[in-house]
C-alpha atoms as a PDB file:
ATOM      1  CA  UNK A   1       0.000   0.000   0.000  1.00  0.00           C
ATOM      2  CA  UNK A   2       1.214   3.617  -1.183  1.00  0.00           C
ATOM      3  CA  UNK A   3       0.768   6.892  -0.743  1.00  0.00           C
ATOM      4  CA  UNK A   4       2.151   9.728  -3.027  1.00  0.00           C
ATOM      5  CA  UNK A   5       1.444  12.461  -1.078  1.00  0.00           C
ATOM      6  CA  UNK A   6       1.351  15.694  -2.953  1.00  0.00           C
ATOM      7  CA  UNK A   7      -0.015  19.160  -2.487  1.00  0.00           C
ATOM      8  CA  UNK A   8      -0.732  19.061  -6.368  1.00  0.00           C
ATOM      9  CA  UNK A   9       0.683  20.713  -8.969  1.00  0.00           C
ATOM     10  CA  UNK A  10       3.415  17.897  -9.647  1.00  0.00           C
ATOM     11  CA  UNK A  11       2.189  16.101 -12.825  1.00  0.00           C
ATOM     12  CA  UNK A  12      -0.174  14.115 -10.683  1.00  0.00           C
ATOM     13  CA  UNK A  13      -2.529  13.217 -13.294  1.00  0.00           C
ATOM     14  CA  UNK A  14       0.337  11.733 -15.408  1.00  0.00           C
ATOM     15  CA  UNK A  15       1.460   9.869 -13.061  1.00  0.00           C
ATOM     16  CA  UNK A  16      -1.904   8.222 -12.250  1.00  0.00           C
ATOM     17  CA  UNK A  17      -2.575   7.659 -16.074  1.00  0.00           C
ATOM     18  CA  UNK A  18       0.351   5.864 -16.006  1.00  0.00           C
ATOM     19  CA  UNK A  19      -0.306   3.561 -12.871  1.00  0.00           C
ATOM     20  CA  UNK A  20      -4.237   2.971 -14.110  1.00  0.00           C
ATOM     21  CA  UNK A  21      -2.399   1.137 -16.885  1.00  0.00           C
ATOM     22  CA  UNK A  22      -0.839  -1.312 -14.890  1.00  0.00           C
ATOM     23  CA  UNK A  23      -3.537  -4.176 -14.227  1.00  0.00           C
ATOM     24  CA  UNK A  24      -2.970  -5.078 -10.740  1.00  0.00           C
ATOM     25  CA  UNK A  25      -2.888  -1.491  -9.368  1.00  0.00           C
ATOM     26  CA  UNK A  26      -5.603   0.510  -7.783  1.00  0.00           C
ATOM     27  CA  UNK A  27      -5.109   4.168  -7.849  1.00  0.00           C
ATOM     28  CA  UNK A  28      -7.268   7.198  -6.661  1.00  0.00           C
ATOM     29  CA  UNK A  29      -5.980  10.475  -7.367  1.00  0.00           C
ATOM     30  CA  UNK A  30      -7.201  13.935  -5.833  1.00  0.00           C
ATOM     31  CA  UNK A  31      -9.874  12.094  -2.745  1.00  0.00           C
ATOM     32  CA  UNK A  32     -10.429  11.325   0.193  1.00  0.00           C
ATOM     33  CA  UNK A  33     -12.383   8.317  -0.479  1.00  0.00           C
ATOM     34  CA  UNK A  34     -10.785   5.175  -1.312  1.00  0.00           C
ATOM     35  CA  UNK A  35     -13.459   3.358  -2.210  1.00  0.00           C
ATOM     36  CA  UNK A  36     -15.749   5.561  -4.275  1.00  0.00           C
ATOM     37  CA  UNK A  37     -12.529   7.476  -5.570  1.00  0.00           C
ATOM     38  CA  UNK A  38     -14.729  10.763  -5.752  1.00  0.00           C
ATOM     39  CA  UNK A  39     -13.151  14.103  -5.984  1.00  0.00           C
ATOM     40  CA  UNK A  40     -11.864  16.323  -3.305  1.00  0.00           C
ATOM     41  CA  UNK A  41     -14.618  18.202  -1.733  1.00  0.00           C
ATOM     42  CA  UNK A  42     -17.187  15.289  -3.142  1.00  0.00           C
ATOM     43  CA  UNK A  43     -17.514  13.048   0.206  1.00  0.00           C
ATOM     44  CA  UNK A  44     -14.464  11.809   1.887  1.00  0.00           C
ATOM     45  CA  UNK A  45     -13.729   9.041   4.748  1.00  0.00           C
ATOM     46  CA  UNK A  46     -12.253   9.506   7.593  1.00  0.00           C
ATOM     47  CA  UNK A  47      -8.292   8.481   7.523  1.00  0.00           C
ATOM     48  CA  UNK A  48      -8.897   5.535   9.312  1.00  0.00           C
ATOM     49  CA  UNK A  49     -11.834   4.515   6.990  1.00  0.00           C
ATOM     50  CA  UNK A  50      -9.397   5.718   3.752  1.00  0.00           C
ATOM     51  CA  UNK A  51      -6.692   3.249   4.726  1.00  0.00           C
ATOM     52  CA  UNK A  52      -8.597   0.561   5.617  1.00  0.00           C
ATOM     53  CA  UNK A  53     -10.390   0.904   2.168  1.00  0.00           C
ATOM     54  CA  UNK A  54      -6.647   0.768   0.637  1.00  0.00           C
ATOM     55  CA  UNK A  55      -6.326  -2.865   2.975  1.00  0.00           C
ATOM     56  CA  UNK A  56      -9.270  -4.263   2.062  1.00  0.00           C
ATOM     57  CA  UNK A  57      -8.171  -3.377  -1.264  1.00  0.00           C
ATOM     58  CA  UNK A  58      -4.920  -5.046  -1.145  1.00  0.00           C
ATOM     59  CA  UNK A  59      -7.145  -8.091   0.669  1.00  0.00           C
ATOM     60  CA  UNK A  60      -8.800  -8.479  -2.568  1.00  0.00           C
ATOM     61  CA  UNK A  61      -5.696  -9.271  -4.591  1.00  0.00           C
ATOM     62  CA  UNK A  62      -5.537  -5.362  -5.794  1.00  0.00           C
ATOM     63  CA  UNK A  63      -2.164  -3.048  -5.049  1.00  0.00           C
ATOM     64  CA  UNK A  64      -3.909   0.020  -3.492  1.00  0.00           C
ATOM     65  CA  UNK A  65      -1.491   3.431  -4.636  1.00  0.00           C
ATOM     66  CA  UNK A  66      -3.813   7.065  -3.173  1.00  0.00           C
ATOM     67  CA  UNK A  67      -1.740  10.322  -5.012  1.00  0.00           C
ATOM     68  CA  UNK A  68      -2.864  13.251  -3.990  1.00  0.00           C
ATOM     69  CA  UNK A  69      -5.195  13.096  -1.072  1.00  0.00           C
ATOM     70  CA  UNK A  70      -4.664  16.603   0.326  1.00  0.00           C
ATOM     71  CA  UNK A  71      -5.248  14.932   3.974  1.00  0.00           C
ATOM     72  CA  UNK A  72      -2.897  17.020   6.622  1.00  0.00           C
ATOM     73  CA  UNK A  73       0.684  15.658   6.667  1.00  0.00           C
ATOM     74  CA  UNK A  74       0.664  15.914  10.419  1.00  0.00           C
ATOM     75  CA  UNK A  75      -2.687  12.999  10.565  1.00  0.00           C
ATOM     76  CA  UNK A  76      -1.972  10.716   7.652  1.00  0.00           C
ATOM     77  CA  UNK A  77       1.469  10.029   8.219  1.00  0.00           C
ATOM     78  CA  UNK A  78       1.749   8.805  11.812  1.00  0.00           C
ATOM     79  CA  UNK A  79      -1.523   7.066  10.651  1.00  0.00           C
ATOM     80  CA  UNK A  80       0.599   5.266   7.865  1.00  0.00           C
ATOM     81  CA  UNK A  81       3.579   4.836  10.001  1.00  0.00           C
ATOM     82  CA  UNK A  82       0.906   2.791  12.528  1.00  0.00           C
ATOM     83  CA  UNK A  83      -0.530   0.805   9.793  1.00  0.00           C
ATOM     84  CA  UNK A  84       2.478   0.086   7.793  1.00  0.00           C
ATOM     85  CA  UNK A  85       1.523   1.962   4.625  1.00  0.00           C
ATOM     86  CA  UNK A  86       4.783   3.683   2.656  1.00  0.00           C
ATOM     87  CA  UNK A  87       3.944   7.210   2.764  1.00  0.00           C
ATOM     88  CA  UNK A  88       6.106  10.100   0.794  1.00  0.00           C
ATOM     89  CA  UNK A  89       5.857  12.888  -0.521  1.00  0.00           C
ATOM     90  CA  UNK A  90       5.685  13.687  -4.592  1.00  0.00           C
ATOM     91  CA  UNK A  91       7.624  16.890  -5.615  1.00  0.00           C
ATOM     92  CA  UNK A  92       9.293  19.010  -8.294  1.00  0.00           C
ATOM     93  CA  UNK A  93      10.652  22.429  -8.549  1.00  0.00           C
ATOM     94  CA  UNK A  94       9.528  24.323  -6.071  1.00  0.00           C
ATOM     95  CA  UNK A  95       9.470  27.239  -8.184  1.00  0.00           C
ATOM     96  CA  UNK A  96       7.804  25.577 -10.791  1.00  0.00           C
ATOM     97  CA  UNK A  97       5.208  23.625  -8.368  1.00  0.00           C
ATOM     98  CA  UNK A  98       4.470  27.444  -7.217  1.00  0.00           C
ATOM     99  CA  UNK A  99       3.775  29.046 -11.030  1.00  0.00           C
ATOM    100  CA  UNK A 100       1.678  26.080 -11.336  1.00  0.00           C
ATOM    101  CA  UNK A 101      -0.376  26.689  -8.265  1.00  0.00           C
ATOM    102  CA  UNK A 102      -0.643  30.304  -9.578  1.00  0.00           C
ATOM    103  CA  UNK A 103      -1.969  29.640 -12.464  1.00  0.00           C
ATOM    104  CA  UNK A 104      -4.612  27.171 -10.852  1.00  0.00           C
ATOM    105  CA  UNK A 105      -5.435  29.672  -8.192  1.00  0.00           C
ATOM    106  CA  UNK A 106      -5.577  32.490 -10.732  1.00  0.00           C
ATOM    107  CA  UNK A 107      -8.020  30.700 -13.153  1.00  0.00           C
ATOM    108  CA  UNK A 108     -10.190  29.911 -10.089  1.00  0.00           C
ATOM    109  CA  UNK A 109     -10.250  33.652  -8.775  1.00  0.00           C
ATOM    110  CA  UNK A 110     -11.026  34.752 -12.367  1.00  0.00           C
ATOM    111  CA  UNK A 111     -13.659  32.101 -13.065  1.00  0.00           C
ATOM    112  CA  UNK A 112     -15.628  33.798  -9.824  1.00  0.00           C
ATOM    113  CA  UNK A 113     -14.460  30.769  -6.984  1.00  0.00           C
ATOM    114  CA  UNK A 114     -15.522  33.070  -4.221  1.00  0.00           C
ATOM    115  CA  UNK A 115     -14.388  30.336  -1.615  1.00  0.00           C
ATOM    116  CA  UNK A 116     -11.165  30.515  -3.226  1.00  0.00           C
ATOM    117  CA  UNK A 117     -11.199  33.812  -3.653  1.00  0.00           C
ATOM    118  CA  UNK A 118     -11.894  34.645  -0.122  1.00  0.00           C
ATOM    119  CA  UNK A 119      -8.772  32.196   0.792  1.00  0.00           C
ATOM    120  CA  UNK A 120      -6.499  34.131  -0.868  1.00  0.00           C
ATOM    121  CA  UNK A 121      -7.336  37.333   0.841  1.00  0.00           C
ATOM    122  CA  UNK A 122      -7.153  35.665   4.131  1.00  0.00           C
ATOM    123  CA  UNK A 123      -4.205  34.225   3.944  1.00  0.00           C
ATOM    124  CA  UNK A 124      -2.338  36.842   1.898  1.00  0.00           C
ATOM    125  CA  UNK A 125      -3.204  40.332   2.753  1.00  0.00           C
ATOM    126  CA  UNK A 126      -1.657  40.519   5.983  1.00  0.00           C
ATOM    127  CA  UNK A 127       1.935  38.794   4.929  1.00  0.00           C
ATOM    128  CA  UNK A 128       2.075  41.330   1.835  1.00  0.00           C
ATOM    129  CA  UNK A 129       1.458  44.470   4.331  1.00  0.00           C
ATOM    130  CA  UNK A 130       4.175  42.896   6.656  1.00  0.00           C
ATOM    131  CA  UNK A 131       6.665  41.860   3.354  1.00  0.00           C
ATOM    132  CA  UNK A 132       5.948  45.960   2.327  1.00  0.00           C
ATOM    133  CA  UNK A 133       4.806  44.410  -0.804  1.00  0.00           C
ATOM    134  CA  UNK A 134       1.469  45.903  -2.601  1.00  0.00           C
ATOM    135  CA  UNK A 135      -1.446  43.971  -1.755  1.00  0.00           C
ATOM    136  CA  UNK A 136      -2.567  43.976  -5.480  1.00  0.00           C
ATOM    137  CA  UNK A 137      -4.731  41.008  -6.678  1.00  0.00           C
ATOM    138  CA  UNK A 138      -1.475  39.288  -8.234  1.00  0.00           C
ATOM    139  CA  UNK A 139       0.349  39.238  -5.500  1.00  0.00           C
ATOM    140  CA  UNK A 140      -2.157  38.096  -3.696  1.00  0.00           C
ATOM    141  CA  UNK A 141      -2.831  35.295  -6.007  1.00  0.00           C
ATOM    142  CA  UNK A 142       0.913  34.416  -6.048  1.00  0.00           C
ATOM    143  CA  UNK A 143       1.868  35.008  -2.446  1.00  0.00           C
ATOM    144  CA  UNK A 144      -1.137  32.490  -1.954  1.00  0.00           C
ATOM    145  CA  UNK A 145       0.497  29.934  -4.432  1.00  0.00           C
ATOM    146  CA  UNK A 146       4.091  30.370  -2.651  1.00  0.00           C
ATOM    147  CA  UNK A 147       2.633  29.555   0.837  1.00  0.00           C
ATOM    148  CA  UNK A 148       0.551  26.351   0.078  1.00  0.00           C
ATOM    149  CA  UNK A 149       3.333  25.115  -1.605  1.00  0.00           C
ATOM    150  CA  UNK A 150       5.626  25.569   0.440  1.00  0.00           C
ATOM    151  CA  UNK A 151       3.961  25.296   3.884  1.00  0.00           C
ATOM    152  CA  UNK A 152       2.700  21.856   3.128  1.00  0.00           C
ATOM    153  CA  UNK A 153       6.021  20.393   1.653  1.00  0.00           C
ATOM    154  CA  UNK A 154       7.592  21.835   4.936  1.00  0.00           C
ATOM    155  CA  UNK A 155       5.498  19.953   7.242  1.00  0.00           C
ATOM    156  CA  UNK A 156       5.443  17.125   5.259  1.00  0.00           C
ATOM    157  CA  UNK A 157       9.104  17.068   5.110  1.00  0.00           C
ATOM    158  CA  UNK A 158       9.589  18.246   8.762  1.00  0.00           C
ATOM    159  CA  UNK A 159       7.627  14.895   9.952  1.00  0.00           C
ATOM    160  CA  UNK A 160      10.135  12.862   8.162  1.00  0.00           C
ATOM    161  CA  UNK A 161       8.377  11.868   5.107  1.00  0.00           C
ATOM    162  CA  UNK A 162      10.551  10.975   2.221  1.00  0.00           C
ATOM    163  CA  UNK A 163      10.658  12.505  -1.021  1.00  0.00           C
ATOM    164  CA  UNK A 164      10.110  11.613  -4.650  1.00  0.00           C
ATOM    165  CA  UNK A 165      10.503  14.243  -7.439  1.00  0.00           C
ATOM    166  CA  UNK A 166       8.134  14.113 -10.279  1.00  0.00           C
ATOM    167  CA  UNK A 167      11.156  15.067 -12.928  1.00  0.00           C
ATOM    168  CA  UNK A 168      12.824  11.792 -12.138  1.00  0.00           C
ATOM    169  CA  UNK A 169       9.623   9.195 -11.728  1.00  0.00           C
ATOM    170  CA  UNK A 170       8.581  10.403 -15.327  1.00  0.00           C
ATOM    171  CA  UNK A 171      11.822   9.798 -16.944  1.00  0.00           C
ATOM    172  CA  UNK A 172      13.363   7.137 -15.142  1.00  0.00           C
ATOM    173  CA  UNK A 173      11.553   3.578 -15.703  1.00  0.00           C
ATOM    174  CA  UNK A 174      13.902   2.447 -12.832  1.00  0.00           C
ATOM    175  CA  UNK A 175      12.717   4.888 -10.417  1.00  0.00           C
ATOM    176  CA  UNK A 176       9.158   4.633 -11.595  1.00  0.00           C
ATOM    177  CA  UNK A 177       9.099   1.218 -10.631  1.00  0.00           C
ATOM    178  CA  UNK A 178      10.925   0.789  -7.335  1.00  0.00           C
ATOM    179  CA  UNK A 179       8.475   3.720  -6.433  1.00  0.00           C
ATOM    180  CA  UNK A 180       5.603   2.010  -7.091  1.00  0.00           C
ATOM    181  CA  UNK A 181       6.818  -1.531  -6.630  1.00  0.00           C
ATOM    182  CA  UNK A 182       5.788  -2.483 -10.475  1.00  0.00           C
ATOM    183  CA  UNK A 183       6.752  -5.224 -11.637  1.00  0.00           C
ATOM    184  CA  UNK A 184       9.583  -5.608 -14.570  1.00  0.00           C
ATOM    185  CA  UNK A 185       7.604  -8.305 -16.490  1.00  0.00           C
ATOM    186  CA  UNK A 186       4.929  -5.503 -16.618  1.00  0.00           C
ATOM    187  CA  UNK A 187       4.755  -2.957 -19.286  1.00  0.00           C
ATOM    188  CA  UNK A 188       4.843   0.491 -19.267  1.00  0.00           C
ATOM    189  CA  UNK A 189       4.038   2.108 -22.101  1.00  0.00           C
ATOM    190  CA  UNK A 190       5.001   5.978 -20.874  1.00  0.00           C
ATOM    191  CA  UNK A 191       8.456   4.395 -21.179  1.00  0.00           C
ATOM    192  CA  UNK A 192       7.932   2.451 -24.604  1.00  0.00           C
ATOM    193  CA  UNK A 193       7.391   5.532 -26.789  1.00  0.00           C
ATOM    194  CA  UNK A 194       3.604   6.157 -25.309  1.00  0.00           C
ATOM    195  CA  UNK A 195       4.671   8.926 -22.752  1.00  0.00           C
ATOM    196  CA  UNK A 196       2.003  10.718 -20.788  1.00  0.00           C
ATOM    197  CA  UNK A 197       2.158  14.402 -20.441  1.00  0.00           C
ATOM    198  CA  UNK A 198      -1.422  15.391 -18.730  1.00  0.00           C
ATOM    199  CA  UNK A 199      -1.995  19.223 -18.102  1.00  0.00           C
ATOM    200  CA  UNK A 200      -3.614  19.476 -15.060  1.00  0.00           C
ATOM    201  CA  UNK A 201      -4.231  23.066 -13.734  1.00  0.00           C
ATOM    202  CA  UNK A 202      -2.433  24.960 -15.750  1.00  0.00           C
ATOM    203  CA  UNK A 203      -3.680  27.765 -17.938  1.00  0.00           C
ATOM    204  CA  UNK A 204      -1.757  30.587 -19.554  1.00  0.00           C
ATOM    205  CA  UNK A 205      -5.294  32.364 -20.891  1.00  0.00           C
ATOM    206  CA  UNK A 206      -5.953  33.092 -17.068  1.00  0.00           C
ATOM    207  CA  UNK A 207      -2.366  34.236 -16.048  1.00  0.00           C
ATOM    208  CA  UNK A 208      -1.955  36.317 -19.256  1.00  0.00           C
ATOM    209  CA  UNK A 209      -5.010  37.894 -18.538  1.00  0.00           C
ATOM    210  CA  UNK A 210      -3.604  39.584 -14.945  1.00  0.00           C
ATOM    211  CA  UNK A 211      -0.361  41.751 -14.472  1.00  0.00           C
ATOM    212  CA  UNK A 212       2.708  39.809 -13.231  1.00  0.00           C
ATOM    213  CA  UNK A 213       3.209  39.740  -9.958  1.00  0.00           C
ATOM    214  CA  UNK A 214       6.113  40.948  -7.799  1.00  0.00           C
ATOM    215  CA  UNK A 215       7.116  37.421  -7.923  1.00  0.00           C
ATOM    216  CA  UNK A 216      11.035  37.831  -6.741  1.00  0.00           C
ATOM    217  CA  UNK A 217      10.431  40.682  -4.020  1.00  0.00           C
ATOM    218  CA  UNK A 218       7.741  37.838  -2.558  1.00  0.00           C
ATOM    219  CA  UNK A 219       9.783  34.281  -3.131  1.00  0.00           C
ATOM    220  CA  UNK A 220      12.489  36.588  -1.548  1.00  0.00           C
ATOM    221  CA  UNK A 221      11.152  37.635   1.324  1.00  0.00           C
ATOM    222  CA  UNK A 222       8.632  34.515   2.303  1.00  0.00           C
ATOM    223  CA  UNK A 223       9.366  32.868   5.114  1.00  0.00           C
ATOM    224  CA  UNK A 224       7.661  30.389   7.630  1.00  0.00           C
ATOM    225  CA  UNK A 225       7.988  29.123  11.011  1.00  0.00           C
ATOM    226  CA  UNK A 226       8.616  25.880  12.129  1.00  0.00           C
ATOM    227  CA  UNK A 227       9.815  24.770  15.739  1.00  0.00           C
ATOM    228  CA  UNK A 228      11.058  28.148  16.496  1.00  0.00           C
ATOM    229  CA  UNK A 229      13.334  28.462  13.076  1.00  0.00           C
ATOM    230  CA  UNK A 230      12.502  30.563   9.693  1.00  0.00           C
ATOM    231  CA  UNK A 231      12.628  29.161   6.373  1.00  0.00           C
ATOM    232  CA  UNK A 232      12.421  30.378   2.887  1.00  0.00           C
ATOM    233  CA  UNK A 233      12.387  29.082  -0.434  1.00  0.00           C
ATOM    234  CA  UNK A 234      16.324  28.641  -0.928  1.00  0.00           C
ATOM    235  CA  UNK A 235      15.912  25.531   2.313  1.00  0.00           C
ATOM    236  CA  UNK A 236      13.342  23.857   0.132  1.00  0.00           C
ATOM    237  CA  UNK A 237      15.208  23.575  -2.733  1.00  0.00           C
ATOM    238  CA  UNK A 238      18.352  22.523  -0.720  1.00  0.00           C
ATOM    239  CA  UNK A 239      16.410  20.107   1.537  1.00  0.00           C
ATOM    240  CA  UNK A 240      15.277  18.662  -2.318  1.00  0.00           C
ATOM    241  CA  UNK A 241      18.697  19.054  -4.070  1.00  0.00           C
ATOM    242  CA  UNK A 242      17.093  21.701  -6.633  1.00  0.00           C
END
């Protein structure tokens, strides 16, 4: 049993084309339901309920792989840790992860998401005023992007969770499989000449359509708080090798 944690943004959707390929595997991507593998936000199971789903799952003959299930880093993993599930975390760039989460963000702002909408004032308007940055709607927008990137690949890394990057899973048959314990006598046809490159959230109509953000004055002067010590962008992409 596997789970590929990821905030998003990390070529998710490829990656789960490619594993609904492979017979044996059962994958859900973007839930919180095992079972009925509906979308985020569409019913969900508790995390208990979600991983015993996954071994009831594996009970059946089936090898149960969840990417994506946006359940807090700080619950599922000691919950995975208990139950013997291998639990990392999926990653890329940071700074690439980050333009894509602005352009999802962005699109959903423009599209009139007033939930998200409202998010992104509440979580950005104060840390622009206090970062002396102009509390325009794309920093806003991108500020927002920055943070839930980063502040959930923090805490996933600061509980000890292991990580994966995307870059090398997708390119790597090797990798691909040791990550997802695939067999070798199985095909894989993203590495036979088939590859799978699946947009996901990204949309340049949307992002074109708003002035750039400040984006360097706000990478540079982000930081967060963890256990009494700052970090910023630069200790994610060391802590990743980027």
């Amino acid at each position: 049993m596997i789970i590929a944690e990821s905030i998003g943004f990390a070529a998710t959707h490829s990656i789960t084309e490619i594993l609904g390929n492979v017979p044996e595997v059962e994958v859900s991507h973007g839930s919180q339901h095992f079972e009925r593998k509906s979308p985020l936000g569409k019913g969900s199971q508790s995390i208990d309920e979600f991983l015993s789903s996954m071994e009831a799952a594996q009970d059946a003959g089936r090898s149960p792989v969840a990417v994506h299930t946006l359940f807090p880093p700080q619950d599922m993993k000691p919950a995975c840790d208990a139950a013997g599930v291998d639990y990392w975390l999926l990653v890329r760039d940071p700074v690439a992860q980050i333009e894509s989460c602005y352009a999802w963000i962005a699109r959903s702002t423009l599209e009139g998401n007033s939930s998200h909408f409202l998010q992104v004032l509440k979580v950005a308007l104060n840390p622009l005023s206090a970062m002396q940055t102009e509390a325009s709607l794309p920093n806003a927008l991108y500020y927002y992007a920055v943070n839930h990137v980063l502040s959930f690949n923090f805490l996933a890394i600061g509980l000890g969770a292991p990580t994966r990057k995307m870059e090398e899973l997708l390119s790597d048959e090797a990798a691909f499989r040791e990550a997802f314990a695939i067999d070798l006598d199985v095909t894989l046809p993203h590495f036979a000449g088939e590859a799978v490159h699946r947009a996901s959230h990204r949309s340049h109509k949307e992002v074109e359509a708003l002035a750039a953000p400040e984006r360097e004055k706000i990478l540079d002067r982000y930081s967060l708080s963890f256990g009494g010590r700052s970090y910023r962008l630069a200790d994610m992409q060391m802590l990743l090798g980027y």
